[in-house]
C-alpha atoms as a PDB file:
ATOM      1  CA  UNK A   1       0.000   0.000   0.000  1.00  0.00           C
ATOM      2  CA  UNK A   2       1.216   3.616  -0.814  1.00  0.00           C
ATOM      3  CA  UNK A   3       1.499   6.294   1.843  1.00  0.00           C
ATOM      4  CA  UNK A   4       0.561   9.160   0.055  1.00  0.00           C
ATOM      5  CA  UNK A   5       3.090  11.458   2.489  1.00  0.00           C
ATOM      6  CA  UNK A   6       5.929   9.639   2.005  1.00  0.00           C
ATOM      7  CA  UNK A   7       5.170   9.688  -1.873  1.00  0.00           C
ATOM      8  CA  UNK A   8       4.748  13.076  -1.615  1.00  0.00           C
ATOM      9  CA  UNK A   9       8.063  13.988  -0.071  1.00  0.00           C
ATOM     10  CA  UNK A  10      10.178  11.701  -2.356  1.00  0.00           C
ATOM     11  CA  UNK A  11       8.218  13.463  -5.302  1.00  0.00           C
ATOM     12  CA  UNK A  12       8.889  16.498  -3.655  1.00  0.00           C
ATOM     13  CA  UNK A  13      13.017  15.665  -2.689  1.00  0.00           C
ATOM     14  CA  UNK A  14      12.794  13.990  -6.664  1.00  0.00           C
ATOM     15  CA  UNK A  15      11.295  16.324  -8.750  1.00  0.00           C
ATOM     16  CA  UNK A  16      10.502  19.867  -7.511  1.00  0.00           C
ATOM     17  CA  UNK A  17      13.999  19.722  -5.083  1.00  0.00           C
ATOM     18  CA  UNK A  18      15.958  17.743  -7.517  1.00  0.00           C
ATOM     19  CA  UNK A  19      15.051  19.274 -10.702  1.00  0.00           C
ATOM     20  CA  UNK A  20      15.040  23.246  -9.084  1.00  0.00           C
ATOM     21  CA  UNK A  21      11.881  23.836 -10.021  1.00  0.00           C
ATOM     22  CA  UNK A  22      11.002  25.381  -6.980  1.00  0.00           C
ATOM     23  CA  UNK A  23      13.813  27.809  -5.743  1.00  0.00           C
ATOM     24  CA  UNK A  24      11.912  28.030  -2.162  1.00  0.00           C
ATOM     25  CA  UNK A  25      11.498  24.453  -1.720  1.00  0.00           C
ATOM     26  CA  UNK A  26      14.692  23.536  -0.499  1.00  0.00           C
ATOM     27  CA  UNK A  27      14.517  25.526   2.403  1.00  0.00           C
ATOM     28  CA  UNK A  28      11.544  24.711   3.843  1.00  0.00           C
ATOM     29  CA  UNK A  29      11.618  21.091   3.128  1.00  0.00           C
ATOM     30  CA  UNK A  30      14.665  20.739   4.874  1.00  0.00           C
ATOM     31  CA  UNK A  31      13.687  23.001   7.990  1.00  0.00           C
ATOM     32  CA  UNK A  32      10.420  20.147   8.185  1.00  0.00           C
ATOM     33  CA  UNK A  33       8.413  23.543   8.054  1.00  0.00           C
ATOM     34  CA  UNK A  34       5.909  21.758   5.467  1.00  0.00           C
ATOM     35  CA  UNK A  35       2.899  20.353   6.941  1.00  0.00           C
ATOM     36  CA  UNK A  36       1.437  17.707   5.158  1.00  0.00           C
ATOM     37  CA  UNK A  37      -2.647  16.446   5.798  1.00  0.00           C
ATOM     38  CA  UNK A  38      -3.962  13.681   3.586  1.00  0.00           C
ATOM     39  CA  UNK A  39      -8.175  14.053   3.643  1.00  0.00           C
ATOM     40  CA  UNK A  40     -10.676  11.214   3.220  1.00  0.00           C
ATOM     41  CA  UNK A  41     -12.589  13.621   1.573  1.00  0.00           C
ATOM     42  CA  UNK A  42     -14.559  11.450  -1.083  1.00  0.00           C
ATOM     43  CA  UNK A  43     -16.601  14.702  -2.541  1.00  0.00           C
ATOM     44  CA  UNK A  44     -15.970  18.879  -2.727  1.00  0.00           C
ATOM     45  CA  UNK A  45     -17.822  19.620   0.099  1.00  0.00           C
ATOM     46  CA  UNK A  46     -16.175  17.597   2.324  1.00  0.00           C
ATOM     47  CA  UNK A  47     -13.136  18.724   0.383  1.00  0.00           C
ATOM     48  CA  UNK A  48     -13.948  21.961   0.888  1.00  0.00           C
ATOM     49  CA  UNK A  49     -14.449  21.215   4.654  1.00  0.00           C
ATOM     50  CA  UNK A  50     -11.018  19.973   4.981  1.00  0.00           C
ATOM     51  CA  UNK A  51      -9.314  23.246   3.249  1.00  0.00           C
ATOM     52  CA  UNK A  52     -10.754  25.417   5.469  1.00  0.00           C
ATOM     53  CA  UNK A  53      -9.286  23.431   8.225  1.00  0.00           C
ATOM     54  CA  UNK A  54      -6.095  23.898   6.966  1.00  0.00           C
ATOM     55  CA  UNK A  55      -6.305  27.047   6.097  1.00  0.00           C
ATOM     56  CA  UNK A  56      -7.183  28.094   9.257  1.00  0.00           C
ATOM     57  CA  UNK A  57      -4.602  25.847  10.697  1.00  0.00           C
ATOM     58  CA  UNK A  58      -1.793  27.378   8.534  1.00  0.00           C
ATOM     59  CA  UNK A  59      -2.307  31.019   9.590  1.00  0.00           C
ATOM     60  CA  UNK A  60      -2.897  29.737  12.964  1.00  0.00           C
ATOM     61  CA  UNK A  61       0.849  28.429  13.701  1.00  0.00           C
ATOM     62  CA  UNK A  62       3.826  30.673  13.838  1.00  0.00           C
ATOM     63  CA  UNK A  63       5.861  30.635  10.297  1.00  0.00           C
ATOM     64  CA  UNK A  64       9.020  29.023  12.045  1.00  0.00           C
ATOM     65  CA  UNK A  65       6.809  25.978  13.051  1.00  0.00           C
ATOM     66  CA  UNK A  66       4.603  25.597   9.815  1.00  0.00           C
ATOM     67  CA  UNK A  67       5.574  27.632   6.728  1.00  0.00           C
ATOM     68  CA  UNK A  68       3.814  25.547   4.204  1.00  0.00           C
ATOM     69  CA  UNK A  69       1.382  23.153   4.104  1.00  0.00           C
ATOM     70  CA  UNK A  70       0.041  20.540   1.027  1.00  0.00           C
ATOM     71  CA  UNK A  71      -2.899  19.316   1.546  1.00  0.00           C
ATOM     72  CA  UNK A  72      -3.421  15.615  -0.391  1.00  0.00           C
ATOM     73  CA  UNK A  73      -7.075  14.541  -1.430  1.00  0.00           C
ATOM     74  CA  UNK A  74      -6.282  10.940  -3.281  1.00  0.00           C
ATOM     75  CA  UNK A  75      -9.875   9.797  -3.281  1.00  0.00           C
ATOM     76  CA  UNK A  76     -11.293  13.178  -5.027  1.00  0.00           C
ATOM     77  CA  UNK A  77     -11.003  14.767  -8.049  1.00  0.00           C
ATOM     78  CA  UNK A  78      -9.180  12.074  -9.564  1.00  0.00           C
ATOM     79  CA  UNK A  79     -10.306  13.880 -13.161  1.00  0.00           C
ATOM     80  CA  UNK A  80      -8.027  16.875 -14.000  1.00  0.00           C
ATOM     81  CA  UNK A  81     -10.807  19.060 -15.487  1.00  0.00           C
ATOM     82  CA  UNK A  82     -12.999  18.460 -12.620  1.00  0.00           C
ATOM     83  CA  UNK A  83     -10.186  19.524 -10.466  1.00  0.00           C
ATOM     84  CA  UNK A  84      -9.300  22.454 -12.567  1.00  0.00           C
ATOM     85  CA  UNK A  85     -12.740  23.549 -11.945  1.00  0.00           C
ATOM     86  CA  UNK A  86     -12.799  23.562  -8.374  1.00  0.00           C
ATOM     87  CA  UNK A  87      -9.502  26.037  -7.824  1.00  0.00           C
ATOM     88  CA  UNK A  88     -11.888  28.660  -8.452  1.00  0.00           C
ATOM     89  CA  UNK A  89     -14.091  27.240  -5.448  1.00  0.00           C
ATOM     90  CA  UNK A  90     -10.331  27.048  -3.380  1.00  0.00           C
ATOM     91  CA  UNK A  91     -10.028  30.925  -4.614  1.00  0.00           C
ATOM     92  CA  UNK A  92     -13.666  31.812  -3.411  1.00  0.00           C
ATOM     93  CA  UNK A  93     -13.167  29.805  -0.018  1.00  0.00           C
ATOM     94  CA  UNK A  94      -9.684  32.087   0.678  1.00  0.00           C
ATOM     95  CA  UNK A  95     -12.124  35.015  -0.209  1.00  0.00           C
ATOM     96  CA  UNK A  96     -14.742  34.334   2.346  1.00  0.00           C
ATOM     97  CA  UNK A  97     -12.068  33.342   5.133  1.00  0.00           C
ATOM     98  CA  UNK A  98     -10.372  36.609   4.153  1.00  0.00           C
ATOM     99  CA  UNK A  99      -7.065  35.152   3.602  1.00  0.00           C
ATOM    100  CA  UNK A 100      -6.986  36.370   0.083  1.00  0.00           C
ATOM    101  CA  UNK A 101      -3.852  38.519  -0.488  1.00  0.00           C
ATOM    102  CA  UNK A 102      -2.308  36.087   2.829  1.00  0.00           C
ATOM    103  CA  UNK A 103      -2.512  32.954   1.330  1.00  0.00           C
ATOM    104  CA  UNK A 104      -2.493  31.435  -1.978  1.00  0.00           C
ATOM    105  CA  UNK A 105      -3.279  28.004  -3.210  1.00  0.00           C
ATOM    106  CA  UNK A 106      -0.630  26.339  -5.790  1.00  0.00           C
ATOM    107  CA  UNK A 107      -2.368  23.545  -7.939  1.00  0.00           C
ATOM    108  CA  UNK A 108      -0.726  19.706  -8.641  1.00  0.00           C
ATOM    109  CA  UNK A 109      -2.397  16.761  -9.675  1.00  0.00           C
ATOM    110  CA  UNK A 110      -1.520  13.722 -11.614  1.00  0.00           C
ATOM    111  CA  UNK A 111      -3.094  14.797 -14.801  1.00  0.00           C
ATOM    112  CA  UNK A 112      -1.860  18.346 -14.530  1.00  0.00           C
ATOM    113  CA  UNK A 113      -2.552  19.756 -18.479  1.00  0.00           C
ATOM    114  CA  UNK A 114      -1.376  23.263 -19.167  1.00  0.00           C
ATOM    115  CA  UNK A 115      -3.920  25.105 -21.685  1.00  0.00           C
ATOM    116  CA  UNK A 116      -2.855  24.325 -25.131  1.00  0.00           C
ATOM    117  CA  UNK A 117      -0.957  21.749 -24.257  1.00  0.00           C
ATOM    118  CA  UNK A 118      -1.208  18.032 -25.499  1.00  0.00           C
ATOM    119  CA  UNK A 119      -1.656  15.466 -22.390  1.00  0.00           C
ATOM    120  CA  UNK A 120       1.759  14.102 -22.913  1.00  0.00           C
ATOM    121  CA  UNK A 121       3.877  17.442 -23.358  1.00  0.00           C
ATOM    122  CA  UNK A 122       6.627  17.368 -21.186  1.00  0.00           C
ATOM    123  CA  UNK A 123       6.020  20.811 -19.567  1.00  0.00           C
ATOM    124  CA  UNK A 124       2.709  19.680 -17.548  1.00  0.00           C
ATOM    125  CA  UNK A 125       4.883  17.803 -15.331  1.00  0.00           C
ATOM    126  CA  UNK A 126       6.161  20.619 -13.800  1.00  0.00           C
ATOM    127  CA  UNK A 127       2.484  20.647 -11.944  1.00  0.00           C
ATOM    128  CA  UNK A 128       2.296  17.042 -11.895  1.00  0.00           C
ATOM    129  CA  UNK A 129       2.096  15.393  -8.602  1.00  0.00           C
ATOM    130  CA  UNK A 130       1.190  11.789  -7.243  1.00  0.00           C
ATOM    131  CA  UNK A 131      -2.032  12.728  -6.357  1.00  0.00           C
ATOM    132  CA  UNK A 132      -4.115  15.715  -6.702  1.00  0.00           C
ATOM    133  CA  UNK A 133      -2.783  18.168  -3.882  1.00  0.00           C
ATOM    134  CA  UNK A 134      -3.745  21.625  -3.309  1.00  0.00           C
ATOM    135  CA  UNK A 135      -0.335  23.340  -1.784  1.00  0.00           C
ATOM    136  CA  UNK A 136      -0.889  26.141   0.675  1.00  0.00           C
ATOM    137  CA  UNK A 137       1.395  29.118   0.668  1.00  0.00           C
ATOM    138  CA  UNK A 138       2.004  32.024   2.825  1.00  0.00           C
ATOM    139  CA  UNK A 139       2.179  34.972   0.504  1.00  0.00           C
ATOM    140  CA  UNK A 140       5.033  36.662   3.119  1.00  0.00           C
ATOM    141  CA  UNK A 141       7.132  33.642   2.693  1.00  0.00           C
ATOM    142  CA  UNK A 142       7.068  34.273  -1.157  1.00  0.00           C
ATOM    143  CA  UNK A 143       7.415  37.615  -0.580  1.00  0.00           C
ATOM    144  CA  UNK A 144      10.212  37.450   1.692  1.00  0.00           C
ATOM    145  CA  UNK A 145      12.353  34.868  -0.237  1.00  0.00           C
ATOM    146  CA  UNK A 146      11.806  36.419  -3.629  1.00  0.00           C
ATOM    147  CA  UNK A 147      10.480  40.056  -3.297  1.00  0.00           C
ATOM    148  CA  UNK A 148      11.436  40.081  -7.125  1.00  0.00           C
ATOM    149  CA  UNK A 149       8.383  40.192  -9.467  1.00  0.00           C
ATOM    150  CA  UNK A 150      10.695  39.503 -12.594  1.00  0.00           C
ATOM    151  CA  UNK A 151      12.015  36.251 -10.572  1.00  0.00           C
ATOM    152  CA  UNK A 152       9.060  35.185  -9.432  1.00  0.00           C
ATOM    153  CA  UNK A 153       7.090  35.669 -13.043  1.00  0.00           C
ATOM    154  CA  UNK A 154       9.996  33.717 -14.940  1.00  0.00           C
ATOM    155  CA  UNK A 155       9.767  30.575 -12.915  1.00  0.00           C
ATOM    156  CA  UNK A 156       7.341  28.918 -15.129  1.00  0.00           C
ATOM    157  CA  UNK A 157       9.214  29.834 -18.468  1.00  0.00           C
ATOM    158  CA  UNK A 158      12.486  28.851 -16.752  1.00  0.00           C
ATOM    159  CA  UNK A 159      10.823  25.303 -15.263  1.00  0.00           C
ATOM    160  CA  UNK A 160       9.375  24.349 -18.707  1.00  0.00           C
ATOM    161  CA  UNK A 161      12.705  25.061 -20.192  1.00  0.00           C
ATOM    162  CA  UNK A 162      14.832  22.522 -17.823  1.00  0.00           C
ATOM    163  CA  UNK A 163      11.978  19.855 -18.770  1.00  0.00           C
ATOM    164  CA  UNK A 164      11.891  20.751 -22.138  1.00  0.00           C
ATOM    165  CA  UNK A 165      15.887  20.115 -22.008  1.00  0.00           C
ATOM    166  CA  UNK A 166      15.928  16.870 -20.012  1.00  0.00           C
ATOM    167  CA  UNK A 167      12.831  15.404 -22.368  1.00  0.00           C
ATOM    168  CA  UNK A 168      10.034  13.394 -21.931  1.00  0.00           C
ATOM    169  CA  UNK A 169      11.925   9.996 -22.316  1.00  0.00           C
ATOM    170  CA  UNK A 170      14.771  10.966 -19.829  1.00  0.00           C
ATOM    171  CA  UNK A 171      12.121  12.357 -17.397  1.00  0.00           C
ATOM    172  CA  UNK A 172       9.973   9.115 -17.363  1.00  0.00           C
ATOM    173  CA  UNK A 173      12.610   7.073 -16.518  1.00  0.00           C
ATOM    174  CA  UNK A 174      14.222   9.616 -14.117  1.00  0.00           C
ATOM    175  CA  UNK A 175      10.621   9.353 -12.265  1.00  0.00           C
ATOM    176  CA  UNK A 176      10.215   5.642 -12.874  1.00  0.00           C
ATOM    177  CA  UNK A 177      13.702   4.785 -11.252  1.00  0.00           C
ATOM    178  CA  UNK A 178      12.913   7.379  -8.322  1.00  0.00           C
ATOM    179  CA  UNK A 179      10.022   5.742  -7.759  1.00  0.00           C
ATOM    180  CA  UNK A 180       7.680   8.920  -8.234  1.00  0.00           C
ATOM    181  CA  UNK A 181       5.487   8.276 -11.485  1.00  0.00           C
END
């Protein structure tokens, strides 16, 4: 049986860490200041339930303790568009908390399809997790690692190049050896 932390991390240490697709991650992965919840939820309510527990629970603890958190959700929204769809639900639920502008919500799922992008193009794995996720991030912690706009706007042009580079072929097998596909 799979534990879907422990997945998560090596994806995390594998991919995100190992390729530098994250510049922040790093850091806060090895401080341990990334909580990580997996949720029964089996629908979007209950989904929703369990993000506003978290989000509540994020801006709740004191940055040194929890900087991060991902929040896992294997048994729903399996289908990418059907997750796609609820972000905007995510969005509206940090609106009514009022943690808009405090928190933000970065997507990752196993499907993950950029628009205008075939299924297999090797640039959707840079949001492709091993299970849908919803990552929870403190806007000052983005802010105070990278108060550069410029930096932080060219991380998805720069991440889709290093894939890009690497390939699809060499990335399968880099995630099939690692364990993380």
């Amino acid at each position: 049986m799979t534990d879907p932390i422990q997945d998560t991390r090596r994806w995390i240490e594998t991919v995100v860490i190992g390729l530098n697709l994250c510049p922040f991650a790093r850091r806060v992965f090895d401080a341990e200041t990334i909580r990580y919840a997996v949720t029964g939820a089996t629908n979007t309510t209950s989904l929703l339930d369990a993000l506003t527990t978290e989000l509540q629970r994020l801006v709740a603890e004191p940055i040194s303790a929890v900087e991060t958190m991902i929040l896992i959700h294997p048994q729903v929204l399996q289908n990418f568009l059907d997750y796609n769809d609820f972000l905007s639900d995510a969005d509206q639920l940090l609106e009514t908390l009022g943690l808009a502008g405090i928190v933000q919500i970065a997507s990752f799922h196993p499907e993950y399809r950029f628009a205008g992008t075939k299924s297999d193009a090797v640039e959707n794995f840079t949001n492709r997790s091993p299970f849908p996720m919803l990552h929870l991030l403190r806007e000052e912690s983005v802010t105070k690692v990278a108060n550069d706009p410029d930096f932080l706007d060219g991380i998805p042009e720069r991440n889709i190049a290093v894939l890009r580079a690497l390939g699809r072929t060499k990335l399968l097998a880099m995630l099939k050896s690692r364990g993380t596909n």
